[in-house]
Protein backbone atom coordinates (compact mmCIF):
# COMPACT_ATOMS: atom_id res chain seq x y z
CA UNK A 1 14.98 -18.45 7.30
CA UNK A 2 11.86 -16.15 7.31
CA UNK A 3 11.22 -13.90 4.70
CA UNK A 4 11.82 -10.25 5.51
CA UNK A 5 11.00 -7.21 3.18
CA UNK A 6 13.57 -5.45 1.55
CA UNK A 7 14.84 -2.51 2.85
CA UNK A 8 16.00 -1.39 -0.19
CA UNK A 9 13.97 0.89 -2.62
CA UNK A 10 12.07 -1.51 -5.00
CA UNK A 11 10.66 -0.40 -8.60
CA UNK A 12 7.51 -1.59 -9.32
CA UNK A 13 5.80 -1.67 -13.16
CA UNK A 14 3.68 1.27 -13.60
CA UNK A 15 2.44 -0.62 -16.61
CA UNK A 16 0.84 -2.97 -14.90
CA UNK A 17 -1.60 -0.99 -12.53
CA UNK A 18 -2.25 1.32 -15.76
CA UNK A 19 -3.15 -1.95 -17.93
CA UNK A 20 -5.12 -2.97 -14.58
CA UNK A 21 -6.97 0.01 -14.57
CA UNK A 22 -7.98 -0.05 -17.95
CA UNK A 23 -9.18 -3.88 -18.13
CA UNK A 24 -10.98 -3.48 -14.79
CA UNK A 25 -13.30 -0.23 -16.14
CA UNK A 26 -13.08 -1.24 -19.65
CA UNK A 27 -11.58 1.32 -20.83
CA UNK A 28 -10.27 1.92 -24.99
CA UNK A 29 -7.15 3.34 -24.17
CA UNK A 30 -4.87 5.42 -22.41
CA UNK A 31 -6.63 9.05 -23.33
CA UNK A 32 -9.85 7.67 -21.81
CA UNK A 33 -8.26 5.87 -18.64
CA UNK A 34 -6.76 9.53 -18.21
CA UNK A 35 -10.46 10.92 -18.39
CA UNK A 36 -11.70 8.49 -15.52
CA UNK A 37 -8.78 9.10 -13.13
CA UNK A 38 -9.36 12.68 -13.90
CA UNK A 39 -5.35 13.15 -14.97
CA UNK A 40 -3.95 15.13 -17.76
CA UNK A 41 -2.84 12.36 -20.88
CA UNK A 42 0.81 13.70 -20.11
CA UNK A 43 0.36 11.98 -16.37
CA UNK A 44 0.17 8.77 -18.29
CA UNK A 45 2.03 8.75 -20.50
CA UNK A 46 5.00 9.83 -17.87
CA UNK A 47 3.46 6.75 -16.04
CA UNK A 48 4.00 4.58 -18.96
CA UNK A 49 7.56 5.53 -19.77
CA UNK A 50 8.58 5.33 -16.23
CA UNK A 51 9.37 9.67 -16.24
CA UNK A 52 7.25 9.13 -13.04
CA UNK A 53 6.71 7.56 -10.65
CA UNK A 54 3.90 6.14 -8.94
CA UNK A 55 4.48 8.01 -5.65
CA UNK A 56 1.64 8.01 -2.89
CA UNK A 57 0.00 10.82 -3.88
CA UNK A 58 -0.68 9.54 -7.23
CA UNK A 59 -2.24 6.00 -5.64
CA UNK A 60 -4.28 8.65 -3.52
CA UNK A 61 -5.44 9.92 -6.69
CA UNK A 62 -6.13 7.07 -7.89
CA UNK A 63 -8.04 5.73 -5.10
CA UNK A 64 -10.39 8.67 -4.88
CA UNK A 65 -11.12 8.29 -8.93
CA UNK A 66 -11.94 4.60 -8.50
CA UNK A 67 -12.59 3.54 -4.87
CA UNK A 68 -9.94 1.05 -4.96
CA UNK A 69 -8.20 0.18 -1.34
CA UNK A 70 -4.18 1.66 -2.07
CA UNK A 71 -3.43 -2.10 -1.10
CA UNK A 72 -5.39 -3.28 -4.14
CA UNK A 73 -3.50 -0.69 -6.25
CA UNK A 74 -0.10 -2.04 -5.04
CA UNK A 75 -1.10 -5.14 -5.57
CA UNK A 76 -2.01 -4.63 -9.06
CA UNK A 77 1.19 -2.92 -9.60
CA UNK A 78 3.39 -5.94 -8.14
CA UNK A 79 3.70 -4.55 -4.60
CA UNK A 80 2.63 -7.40 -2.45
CA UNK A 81 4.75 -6.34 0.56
CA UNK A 82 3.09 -6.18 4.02
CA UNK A 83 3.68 -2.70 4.57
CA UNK A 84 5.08 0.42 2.81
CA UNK A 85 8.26 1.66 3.76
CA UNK A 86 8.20 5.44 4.61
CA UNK A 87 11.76 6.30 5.44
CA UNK A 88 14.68 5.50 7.73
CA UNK A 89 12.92 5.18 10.67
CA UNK A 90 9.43 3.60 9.67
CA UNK A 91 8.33 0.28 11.95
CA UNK A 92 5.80 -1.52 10.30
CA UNK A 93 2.57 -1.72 12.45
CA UNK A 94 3.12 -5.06 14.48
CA UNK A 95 6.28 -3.79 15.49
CA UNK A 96 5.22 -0.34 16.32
CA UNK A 97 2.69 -1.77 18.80
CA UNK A 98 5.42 -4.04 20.29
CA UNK A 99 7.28 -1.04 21.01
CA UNK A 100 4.92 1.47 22.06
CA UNK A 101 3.51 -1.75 24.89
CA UNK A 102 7.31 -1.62 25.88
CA UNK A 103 7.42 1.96 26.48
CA UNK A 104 4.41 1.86 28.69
């Protein structure tokens, strides 16, 4: 049987792209990994205790402070999935092209 991803909503540790972060731009500690993403301290610490989430504008964020690809940053966060899903009615891009060659 081939491996599909989920459909359900899946949690991912904020913890680990923060700790990530941090090793990767060897930084001290949280206050100064808030400095380089350009974030209050309250942003990660919300992060940390999972009052947050880390929704897709804060991996845009993210990406503009370091340059990182957003599929590095879910990586590094435990999201290894091919694609991201949006909503209800999201086809992930093979799929989409499959359908849009049928419509033609």
């Amino acid at each position: 049987m081939k491996d599909e991803p989920s459909l359900n909503p899946v949690e991912f540790d904020p913890n680990l792209l923060l700790d990530g972060l941090r090793q990767k731009y060897r930084l001290k500690n949280d206050a100064a990994l808030s400095r380089y993403l350009q974030v209050t301290p309250s942003v990660i610490s919300r992060l940390r205790c999972r009052k947050s989430q880390i929704t897709c504008a804060v991996l845009i964020c993210i990406h503009e402070s370091t340059g990182l690809s957003i599929r590095e940053l879910r990586a590094m966060m435990g999201d290894n999935r091919p694609f991201c899903l949006l909503g209800k009615n999201h086809v992930s891009g093979r799929a989409a092209r499959t359908k849009n060659s049928l419509d033609e």
